[in-house]
N, C-alpha and C. Protein backbone atom coordinates (compact mmCIF):
# COMPACT_ATOMS: atom_id res chain seq x y z
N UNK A 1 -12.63 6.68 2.85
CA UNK A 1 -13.55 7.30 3.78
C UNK A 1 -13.31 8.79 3.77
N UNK A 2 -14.31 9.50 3.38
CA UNK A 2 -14.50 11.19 3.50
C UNK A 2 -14.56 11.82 5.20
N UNK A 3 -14.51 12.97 5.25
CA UNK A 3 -14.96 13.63 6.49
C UNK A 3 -16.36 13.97 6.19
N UNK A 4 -17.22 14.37 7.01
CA UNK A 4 -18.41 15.20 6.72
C UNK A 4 -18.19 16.18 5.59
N UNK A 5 -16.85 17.03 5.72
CA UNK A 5 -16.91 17.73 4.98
C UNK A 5 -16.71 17.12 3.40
N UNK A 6 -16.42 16.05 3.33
CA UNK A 6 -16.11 15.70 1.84
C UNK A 6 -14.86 15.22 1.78
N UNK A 7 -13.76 15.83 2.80
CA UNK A 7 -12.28 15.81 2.29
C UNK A 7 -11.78 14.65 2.65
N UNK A 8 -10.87 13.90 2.35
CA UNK A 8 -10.24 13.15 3.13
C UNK A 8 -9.60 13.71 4.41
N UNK A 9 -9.51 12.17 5.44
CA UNK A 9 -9.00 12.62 6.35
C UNK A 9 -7.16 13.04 6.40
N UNK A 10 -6.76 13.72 7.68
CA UNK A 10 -5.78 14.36 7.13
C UNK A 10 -4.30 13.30 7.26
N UNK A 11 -4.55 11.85 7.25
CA UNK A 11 -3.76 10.73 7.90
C UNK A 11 -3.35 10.59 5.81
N UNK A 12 -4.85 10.50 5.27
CA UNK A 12 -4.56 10.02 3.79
C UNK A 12 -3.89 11.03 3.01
N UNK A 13 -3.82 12.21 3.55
CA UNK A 13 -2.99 13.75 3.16
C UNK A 13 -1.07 12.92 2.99
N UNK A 14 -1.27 12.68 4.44
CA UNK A 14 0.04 12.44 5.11
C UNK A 14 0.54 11.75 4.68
N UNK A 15 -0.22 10.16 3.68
CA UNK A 15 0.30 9.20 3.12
C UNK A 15 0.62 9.97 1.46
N UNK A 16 0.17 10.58 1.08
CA UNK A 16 0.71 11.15 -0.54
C UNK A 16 2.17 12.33 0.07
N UNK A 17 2.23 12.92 1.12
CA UNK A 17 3.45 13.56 1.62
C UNK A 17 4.27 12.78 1.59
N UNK A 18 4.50 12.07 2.28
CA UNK A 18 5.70 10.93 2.65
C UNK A 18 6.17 10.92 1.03
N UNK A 19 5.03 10.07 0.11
CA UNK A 19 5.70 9.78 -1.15
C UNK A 19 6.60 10.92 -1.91
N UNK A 20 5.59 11.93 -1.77
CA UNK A 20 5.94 13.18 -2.57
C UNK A 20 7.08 13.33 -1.93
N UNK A 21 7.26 13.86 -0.72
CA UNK A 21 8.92 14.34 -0.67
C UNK A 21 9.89 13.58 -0.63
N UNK A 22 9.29 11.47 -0.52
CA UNK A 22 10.76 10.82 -0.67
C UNK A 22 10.61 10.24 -2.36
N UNK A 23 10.49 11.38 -3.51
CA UNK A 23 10.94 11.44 -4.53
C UNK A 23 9.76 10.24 -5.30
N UNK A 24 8.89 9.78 -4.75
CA UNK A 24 8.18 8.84 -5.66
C UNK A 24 7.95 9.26 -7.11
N UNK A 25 8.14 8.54 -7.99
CA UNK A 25 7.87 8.88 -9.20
C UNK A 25 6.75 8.12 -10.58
N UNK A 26 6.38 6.99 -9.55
CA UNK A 26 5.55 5.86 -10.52
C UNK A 26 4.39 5.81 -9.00
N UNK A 27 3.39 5.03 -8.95
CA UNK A 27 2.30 4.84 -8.17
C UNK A 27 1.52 3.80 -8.80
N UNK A 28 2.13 2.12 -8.87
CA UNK A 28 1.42 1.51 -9.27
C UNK A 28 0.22 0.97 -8.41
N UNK A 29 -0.87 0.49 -8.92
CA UNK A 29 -2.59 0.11 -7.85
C UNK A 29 -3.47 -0.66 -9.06
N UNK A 30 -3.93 -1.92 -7.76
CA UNK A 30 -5.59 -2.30 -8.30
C UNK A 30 -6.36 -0.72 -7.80
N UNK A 31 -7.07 -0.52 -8.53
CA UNK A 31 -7.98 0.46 -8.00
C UNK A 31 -8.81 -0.52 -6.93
N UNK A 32 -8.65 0.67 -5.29
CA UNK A 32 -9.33 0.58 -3.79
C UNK A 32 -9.68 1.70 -3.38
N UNK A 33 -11.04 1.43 -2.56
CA UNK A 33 -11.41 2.55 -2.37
C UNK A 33 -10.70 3.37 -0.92
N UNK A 34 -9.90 2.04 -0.38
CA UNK A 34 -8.77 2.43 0.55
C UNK A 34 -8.09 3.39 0.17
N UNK A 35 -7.12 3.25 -0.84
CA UNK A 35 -6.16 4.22 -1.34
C UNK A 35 -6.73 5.25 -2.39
N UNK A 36 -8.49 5.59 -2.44
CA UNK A 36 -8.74 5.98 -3.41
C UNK A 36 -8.25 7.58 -3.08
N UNK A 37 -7.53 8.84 -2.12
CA UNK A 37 -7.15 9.59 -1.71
C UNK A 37 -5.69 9.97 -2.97
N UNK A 38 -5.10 8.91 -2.45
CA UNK A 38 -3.73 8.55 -2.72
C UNK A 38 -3.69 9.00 -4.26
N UNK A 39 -4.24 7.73 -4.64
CA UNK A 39 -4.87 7.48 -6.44
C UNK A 39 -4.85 8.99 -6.53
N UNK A 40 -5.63 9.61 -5.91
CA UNK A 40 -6.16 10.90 -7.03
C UNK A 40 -5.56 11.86 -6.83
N UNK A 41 -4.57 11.86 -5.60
CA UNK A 41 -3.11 12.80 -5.90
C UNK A 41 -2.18 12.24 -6.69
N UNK A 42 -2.00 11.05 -6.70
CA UNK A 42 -1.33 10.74 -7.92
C UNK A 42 -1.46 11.10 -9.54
N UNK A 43 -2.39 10.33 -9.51
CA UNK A 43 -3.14 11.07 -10.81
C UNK A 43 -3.14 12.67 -11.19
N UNK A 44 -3.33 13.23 -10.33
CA UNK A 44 -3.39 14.72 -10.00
C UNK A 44 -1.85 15.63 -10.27
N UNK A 45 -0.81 14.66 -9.99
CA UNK A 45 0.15 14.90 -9.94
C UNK A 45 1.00 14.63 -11.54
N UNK A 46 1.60 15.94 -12.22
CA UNK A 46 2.17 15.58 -13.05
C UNK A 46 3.69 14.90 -13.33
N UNK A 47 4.05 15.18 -12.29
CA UNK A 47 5.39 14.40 -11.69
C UNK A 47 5.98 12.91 -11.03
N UNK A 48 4.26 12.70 -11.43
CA UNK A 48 3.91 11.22 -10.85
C UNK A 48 3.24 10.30 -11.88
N UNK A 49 3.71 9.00 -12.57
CA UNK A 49 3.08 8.01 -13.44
C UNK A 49 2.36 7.13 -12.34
N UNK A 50 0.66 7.34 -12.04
CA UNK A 50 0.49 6.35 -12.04
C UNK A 50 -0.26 5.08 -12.76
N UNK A 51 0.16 4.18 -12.82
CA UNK A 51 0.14 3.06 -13.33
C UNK A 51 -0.97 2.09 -12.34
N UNK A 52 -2.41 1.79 -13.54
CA UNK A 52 -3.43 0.94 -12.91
C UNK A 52 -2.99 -0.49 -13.32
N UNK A 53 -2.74 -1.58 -12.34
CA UNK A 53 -2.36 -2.58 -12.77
C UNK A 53 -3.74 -4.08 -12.69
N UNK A 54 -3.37 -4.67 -13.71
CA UNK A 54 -5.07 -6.14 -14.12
C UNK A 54 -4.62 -7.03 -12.62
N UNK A 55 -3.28 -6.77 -11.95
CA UNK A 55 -3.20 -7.92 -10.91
C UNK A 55 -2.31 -7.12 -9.81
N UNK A 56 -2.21 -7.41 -8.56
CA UNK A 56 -1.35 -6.77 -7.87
C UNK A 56 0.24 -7.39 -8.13
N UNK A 57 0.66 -8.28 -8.57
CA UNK A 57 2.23 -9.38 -9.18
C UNK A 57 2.57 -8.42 -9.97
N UNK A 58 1.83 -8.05 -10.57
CA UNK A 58 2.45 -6.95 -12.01
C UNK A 58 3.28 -5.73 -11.07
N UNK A 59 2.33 -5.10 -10.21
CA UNK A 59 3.08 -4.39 -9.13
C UNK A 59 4.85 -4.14 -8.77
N UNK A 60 4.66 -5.65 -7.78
CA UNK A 60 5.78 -6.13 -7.76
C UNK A 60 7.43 -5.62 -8.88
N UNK A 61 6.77 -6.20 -10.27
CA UNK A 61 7.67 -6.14 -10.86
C UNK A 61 7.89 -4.93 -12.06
N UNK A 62 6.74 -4.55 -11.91
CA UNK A 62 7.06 -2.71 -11.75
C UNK A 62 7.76 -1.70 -11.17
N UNK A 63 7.40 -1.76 -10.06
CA UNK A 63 8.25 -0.93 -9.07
C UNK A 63 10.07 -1.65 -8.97
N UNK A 64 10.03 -3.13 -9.05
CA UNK A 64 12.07 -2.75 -9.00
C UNK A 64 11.89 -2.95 -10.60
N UNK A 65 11.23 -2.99 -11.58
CA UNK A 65 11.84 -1.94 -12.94
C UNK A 65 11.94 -0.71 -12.62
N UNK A 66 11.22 0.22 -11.85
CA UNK A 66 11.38 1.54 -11.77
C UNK A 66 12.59 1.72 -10.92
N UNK A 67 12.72 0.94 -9.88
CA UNK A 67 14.30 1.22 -9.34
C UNK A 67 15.45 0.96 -10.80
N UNK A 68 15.22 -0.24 -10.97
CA UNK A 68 16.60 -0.01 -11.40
C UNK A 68 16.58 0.27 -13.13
N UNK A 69 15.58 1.54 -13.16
CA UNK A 69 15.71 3.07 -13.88
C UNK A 69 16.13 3.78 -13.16
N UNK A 70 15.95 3.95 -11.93
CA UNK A 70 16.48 4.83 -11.55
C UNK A 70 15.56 5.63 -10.63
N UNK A 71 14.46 5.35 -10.88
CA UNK A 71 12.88 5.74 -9.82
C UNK A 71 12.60 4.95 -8.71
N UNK A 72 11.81 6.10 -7.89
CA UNK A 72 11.14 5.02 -6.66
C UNK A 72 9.84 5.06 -7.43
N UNK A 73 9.53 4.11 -6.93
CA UNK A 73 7.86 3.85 -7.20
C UNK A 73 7.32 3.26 -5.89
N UNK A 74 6.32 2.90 -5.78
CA UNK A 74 5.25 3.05 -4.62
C UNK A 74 3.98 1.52 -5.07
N UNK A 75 3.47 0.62 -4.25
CA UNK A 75 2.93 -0.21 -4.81
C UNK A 75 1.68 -0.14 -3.90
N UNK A 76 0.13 -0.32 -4.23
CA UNK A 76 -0.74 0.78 -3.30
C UNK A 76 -1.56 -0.97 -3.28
N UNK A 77 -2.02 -1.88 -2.31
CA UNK A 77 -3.18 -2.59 -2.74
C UNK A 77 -3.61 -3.07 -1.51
N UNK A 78 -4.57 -3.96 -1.78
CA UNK A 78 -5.33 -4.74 -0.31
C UNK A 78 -5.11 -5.46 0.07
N UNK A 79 -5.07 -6.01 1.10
CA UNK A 79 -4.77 -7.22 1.90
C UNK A 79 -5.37 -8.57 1.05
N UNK A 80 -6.51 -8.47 0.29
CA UNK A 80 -6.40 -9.65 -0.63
C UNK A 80 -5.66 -9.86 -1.49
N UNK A 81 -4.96 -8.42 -2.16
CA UNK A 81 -3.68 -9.10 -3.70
C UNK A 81 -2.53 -9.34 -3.05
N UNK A 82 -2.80 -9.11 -1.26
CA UNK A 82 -0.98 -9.67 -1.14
C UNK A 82 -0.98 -11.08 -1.64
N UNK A 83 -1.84 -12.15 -1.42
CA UNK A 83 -1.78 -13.87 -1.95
C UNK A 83 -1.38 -13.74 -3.52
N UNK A 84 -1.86 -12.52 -4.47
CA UNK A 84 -1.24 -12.65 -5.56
C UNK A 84 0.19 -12.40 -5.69
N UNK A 85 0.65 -11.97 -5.11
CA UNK A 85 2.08 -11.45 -5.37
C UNK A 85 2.92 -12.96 -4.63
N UNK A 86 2.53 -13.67 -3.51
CA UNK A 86 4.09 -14.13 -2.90
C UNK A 86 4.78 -15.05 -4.17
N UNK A 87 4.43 -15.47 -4.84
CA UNK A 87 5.53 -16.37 -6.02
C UNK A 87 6.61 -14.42 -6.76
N UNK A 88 6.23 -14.04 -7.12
CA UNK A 88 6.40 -12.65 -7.36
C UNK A 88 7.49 -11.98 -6.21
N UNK A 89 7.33 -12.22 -5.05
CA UNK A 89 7.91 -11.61 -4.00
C UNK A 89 9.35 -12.02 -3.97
N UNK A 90 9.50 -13.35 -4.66
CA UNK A 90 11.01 -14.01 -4.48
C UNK A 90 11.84 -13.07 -5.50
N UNK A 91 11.28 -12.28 -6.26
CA UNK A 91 12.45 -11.49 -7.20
C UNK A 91 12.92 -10.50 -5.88
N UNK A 92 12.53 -9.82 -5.18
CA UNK A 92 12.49 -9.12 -4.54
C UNK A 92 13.83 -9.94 -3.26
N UNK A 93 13.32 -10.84 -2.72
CA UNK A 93 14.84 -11.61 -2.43
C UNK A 93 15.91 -12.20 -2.90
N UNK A 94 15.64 -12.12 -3.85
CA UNK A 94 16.96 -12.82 -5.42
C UNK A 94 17.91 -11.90 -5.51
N UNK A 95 16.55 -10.35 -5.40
CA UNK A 95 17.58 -9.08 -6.44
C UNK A 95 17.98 -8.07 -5.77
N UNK A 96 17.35 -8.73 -4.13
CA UNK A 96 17.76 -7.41 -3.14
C UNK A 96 17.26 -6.22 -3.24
N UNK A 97 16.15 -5.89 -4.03
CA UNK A 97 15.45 -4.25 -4.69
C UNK A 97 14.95 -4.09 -3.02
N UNK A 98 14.88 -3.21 -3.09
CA UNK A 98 14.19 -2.08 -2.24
C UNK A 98 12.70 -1.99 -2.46
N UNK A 99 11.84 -2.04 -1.28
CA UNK A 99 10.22 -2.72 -2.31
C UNK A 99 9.96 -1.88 -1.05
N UNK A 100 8.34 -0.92 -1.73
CA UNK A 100 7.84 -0.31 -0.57
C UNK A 100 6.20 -0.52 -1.02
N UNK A 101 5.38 -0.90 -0.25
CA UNK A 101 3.90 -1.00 -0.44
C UNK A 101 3.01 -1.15 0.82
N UNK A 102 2.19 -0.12 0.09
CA UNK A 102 0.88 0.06 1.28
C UNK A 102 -0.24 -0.84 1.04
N UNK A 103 -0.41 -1.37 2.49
CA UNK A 103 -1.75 -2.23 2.04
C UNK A 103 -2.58 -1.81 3.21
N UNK A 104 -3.77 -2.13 2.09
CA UNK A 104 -4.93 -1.59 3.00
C UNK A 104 -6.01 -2.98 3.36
N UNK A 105 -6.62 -3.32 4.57
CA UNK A 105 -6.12 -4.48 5.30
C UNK A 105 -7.97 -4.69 5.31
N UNK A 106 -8.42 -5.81 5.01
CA UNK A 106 -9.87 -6.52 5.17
C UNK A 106 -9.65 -7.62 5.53
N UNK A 107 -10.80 -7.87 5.88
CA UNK A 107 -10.95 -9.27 6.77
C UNK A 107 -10.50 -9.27 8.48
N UNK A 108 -11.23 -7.88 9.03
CA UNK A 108 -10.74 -7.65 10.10
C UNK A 108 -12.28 -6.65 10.59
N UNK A 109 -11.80 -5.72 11.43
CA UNK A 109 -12.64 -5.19 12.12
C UNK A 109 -13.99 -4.68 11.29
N UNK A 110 -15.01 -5.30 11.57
CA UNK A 110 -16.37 -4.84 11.36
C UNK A 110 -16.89 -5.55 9.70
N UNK A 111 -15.79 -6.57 9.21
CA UNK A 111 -16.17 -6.90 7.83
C UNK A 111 -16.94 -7.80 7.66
N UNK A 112 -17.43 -7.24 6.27
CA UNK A 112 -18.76 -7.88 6.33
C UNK A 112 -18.86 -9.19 4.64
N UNK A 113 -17.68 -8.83 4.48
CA UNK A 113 -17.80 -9.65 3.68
C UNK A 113 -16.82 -11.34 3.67
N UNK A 114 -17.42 -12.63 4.03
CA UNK A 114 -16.27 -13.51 4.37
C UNK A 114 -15.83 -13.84 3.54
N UNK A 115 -15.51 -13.31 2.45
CA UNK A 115 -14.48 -13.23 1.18
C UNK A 115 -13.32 -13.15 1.78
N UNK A 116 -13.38 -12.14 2.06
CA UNK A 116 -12.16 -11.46 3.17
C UNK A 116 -10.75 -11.80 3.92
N UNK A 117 -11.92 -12.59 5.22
CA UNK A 117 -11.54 -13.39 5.78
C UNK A 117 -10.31 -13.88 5.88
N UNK A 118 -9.92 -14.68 5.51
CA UNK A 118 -9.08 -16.40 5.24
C UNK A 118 -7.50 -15.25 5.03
N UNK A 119 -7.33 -14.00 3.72
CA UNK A 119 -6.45 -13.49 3.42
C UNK A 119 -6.31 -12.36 4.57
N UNK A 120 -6.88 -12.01 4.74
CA UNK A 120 -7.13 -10.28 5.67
C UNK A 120 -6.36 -11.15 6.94
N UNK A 121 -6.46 -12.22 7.63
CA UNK A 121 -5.97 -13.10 8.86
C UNK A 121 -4.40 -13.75 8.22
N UNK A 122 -4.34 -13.51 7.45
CA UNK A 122 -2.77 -14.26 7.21
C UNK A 122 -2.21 -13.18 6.03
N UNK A 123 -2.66 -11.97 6.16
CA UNK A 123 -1.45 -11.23 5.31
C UNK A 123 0.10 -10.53 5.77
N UNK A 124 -0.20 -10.48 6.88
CA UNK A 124 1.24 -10.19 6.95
C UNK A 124 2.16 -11.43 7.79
N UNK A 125 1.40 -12.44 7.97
CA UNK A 125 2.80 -13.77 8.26
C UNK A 125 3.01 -14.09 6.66
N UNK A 126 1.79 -14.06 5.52
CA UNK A 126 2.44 -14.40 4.77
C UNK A 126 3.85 -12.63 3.67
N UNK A 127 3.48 -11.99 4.46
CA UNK A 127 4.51 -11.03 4.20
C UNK A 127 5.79 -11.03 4.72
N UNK A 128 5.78 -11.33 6.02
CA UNK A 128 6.69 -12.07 6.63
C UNK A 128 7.51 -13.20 6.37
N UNK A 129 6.76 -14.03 5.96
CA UNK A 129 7.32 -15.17 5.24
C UNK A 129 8.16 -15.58 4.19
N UNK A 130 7.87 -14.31 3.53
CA UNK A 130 8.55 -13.80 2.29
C UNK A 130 9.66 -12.29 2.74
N UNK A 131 10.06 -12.56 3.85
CA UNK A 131 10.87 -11.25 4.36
C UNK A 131 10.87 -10.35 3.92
N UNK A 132 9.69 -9.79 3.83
CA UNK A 132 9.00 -8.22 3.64
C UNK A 132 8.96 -7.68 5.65
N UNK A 133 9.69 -6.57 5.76
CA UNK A 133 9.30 -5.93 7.11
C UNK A 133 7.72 -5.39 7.44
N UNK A 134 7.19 -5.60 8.12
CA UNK A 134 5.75 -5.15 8.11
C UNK A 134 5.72 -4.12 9.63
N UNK A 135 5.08 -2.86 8.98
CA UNK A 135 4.46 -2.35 9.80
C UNK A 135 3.02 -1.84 10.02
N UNK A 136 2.63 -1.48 10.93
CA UNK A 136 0.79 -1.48 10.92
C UNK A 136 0.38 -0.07 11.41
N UNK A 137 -0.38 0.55 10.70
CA UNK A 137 -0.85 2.17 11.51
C UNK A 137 -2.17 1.54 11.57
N UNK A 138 -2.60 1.76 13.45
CA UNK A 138 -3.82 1.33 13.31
C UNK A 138 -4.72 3.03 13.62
N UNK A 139 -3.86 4.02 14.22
CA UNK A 139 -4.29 5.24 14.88
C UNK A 139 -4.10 6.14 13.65
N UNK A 140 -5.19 7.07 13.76
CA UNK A 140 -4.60 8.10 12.74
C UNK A 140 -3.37 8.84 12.86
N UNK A 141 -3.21 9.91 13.66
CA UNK A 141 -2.30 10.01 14.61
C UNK A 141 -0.92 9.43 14.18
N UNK A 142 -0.68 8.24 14.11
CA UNK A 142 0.35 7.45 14.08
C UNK A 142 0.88 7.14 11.75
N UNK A 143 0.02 7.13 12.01
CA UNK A 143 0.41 6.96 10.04
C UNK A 143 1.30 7.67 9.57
N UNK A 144 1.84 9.08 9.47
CA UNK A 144 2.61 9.70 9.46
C UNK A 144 4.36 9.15 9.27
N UNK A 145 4.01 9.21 10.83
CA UNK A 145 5.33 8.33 11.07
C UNK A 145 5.97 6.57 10.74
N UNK A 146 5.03 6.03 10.65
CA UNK A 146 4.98 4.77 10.46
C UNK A 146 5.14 4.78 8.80
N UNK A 147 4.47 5.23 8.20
CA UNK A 147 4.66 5.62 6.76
C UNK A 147 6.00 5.82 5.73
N UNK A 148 6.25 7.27 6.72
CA UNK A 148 7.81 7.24 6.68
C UNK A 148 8.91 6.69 7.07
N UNK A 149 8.81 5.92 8.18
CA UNK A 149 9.49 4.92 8.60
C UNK A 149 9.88 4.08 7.90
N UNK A 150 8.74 3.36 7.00
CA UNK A 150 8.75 2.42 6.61
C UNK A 150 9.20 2.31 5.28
N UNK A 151 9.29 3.79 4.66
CA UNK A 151 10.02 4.17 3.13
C UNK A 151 10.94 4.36 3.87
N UNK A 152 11.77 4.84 4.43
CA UNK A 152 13.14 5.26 4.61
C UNK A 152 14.34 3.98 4.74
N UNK A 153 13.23 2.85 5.42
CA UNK A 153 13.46 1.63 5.17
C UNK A 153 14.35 0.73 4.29
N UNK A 154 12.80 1.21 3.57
CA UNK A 154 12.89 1.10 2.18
C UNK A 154 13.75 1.39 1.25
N UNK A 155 13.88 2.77 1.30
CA UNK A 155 14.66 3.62 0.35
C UNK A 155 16.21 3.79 0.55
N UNK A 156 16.29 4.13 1.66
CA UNK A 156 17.30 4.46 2.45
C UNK A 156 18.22 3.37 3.07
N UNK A 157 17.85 2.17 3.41
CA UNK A 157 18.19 1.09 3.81
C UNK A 157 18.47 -0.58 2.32
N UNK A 158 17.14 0.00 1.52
CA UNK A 158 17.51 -0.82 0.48
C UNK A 158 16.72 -2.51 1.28
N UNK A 159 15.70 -2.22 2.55
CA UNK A 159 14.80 -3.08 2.75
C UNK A 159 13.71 -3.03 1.98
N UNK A 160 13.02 -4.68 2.43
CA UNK A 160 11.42 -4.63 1.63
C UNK A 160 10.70 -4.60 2.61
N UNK A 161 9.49 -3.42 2.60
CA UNK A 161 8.47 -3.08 3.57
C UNK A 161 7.23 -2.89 3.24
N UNK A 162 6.29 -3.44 4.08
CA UNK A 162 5.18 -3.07 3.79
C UNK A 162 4.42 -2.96 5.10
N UNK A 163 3.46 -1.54 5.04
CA UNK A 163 2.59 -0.98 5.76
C UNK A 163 1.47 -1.18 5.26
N UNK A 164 0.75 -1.87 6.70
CA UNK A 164 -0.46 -2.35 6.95
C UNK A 164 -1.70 -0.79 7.42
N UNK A 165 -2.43 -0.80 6.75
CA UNK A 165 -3.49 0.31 7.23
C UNK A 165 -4.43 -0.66 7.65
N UNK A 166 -4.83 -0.66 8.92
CA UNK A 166 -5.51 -1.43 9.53
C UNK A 166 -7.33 -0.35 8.98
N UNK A 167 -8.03 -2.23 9.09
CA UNK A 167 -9.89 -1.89 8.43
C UNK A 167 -10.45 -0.92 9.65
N UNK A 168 -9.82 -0.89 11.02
CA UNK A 168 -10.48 0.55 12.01
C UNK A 168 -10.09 1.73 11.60
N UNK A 169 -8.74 1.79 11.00
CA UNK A 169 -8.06 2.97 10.44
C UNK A 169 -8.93 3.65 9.26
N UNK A 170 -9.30 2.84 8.63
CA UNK A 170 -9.88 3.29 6.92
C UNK A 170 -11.29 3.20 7.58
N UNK A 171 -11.80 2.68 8.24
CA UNK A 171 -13.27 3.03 8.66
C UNK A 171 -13.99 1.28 7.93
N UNK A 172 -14.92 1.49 8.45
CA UNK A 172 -15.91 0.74 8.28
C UNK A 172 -16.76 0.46 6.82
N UNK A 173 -16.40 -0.92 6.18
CA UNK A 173 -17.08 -0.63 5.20
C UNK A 173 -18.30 -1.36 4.89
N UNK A 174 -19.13 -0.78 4.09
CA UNK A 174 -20.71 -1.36 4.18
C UNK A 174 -21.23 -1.41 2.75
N UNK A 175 -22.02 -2.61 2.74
CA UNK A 175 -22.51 -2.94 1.55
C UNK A 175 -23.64 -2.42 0.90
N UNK A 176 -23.49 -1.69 -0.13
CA UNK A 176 -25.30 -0.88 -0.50
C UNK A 176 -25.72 -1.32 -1.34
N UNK A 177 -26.66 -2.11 -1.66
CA UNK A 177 -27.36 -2.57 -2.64
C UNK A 177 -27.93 -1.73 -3.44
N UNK A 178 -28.10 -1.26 -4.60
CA UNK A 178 -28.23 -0.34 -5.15
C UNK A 178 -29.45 -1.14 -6.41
């Protein structure tokens, strides 16, 4: 979601900060138009590999290869590829890695598609389930901190976390027939 003026808002600024100064160095993603901000500072960034992945599982086991190179990496997707990853998620409790990923959350406020649905309502018990810590920015305002929180977690603690960007947060999305 743009401002009038074009730019992103300054919450999706805040989410490529966090990475940038806690050393991210990979940025794996299904391409979303959630994280499409993110994506294109990444991309943008020569200090940053990011990596478009055919499934969000590949993710997963990307990012603790990049740990244990020696990199953080960053895992960017939607509340529907979390169902791809939980068989995937058990390396992550086997190997103890440090796992940090943003998801950006459908099947919730104002959606219009009941695709959605069924995953967008059970993504973070099933994140939970798989003892991933979950946190949720539903305020702009609040992302910032929650963001970083949730890498330091991560990074710093050597937990697995994942932040929820709630569908009021990212705005409303609508179908255009074209």
């Amino acid at each position: 979601m743009s401002t009038a003026t074009g730019q992103a808002p300054a919450w999706q600024e805040s989410i490529f900060s966090v990475l940038k100064a806690g050393g991210v160095r990979q940025v794996a993603y299904v391409p979303d138009a959630g994280h499409s901000h993110v994506i294109r500072r990444a991309k943008d960034d020569p200090e940053i590999e990011d990596v478009v992945l055919t499934t969000e599982e590949e993710g997963v086991a990307l990012v603790s290869g990049a740990w244990l190179g020696g990199q953080r990496a960053a895992l960017l997707m939607q509340s529907s590829g979390v169902g791809n990853c939980v068989n995937m998620f058990s390396l992550l409790q086997s190997c103890r890695f440090p796992f940090f990923t943003l998801v950006t959350m459908r099947g919730e406020y104002a959606e219009f598609n009941p695709w959605q649905g069924p995953m967008g309502k059970t993504t973070q018990a099933a994140l939970e389930l798989m003892g991933i810590t979950v946190l949720r920015a539903d305020r702009p305002e609040d992302v910032e901190e929650i963001v970083s929180a949730g890498f330091d977690a991560a990074f710093e603690a050597g937990e697995q976390v994942a932040v929820l960007l709630s569908q009021s947060l990212i705005g409303r999305k609508k179908w255009e027939r074209k």
